[in-house]
C-alpha atoms as a PDB file:
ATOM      1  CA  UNK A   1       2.207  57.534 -10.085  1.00  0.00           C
ATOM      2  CA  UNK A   2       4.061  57.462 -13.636  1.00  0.00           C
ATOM      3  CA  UNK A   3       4.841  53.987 -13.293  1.00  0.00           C
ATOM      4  CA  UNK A   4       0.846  53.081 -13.331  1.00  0.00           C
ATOM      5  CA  UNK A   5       0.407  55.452 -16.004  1.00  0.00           C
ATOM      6  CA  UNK A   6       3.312  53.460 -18.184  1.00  0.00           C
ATOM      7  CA  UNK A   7       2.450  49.981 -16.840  1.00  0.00           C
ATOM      8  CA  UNK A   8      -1.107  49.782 -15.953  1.00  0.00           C
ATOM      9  CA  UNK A   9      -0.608  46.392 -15.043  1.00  0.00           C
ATOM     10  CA  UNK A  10       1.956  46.777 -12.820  1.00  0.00           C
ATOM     11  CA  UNK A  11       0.108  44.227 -10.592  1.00  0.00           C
ATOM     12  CA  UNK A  12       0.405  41.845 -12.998  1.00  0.00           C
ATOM     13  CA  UNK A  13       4.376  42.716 -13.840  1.00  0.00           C
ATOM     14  CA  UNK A  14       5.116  42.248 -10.149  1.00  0.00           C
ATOM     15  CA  UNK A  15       3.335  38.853 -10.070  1.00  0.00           C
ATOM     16  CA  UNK A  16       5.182  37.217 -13.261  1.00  0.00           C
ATOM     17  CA  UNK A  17       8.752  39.088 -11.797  1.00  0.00           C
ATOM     18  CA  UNK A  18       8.044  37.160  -8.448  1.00  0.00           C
ATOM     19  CA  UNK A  19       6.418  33.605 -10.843  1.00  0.00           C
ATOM     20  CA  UNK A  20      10.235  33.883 -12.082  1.00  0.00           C
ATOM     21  CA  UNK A  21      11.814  34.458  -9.610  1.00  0.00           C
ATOM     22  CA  UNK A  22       9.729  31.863  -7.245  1.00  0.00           C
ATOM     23  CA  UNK A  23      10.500  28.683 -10.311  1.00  0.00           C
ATOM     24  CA  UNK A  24      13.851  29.772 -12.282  1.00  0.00           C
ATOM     25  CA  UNK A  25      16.055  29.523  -8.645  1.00  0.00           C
ATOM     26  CA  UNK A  26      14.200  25.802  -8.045  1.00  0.00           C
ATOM     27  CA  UNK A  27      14.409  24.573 -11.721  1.00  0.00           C
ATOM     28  CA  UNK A  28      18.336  25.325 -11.736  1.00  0.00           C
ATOM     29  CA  UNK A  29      18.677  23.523  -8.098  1.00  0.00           C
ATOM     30  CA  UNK A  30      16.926  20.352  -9.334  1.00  0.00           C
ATOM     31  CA  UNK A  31      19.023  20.231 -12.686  1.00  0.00           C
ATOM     32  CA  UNK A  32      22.324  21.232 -10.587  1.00  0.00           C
ATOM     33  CA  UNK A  33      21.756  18.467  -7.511  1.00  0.00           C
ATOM     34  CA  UNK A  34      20.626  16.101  -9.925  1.00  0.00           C
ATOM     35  CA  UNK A  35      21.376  14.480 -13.183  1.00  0.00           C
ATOM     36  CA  UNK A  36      19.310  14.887 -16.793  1.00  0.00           C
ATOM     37  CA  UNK A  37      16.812  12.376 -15.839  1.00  0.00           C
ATOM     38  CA  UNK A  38      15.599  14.692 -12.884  1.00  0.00           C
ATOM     39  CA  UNK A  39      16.315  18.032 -15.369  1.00  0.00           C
ATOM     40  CA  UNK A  40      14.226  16.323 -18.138  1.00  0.00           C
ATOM     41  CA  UNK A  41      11.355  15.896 -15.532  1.00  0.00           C
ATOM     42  CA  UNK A  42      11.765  18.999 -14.119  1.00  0.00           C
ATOM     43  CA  UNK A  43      12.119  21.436 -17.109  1.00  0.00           C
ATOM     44  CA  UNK A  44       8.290  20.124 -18.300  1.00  0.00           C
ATOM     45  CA  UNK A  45       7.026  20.699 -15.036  1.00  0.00           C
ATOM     46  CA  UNK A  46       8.608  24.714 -14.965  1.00  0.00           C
ATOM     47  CA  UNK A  47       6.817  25.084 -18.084  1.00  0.00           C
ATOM     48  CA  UNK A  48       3.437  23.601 -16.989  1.00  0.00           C
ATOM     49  CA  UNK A  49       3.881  25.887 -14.071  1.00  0.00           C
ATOM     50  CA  UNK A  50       4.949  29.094 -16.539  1.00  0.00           C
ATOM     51  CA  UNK A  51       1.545  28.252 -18.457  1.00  0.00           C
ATOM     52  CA  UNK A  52      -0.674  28.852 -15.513  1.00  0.00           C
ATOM     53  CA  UNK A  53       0.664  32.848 -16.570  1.00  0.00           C
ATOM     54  CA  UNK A  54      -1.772  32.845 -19.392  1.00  0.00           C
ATOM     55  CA  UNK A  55      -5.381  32.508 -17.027  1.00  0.00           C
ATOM     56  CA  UNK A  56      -3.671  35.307 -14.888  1.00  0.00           C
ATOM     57  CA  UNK A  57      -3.371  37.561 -17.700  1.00  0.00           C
ATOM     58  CA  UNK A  58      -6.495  37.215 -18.817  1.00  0.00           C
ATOM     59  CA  UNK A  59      -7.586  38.241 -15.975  1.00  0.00           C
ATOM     60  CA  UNK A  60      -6.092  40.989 -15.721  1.00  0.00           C
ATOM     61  CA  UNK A  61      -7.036  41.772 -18.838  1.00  0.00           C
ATOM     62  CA  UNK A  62     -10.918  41.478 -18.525  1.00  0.00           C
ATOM     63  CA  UNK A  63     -13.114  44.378 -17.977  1.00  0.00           C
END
């Protein structure tokens, strides 16, 4: 078990890797399909979503 030893949130590495992978694949088809109206809509909204990272890390984080 090195890798918990190295990364004891591995938990929490595996969530954001999957959070990325989940929004960066939508954001991209939105801007791609659609012109910068939709991409100015929709980069805001992958950032909103990117800021719900911060309560999971916290609790990770907490004792």
């Amino acid at each position: 078990m090195i890798a918990e030893t190295v990364f004891p949130n591995f938990e929490f590495l595996n969530d954001l890797c999957l959070l990325v992978k989940n929004i960066v694949p939508v954001v991209f088809s939105i801007c791609q399909s659609s012109l910068t109206a939709s991409c100015a809509v929709s980069i805001p909204l992958a950032l909103a979503q990117l800021q719900l990272i911060e309560p999971i890390n916290r609790a990770y984080d907490a004792p």
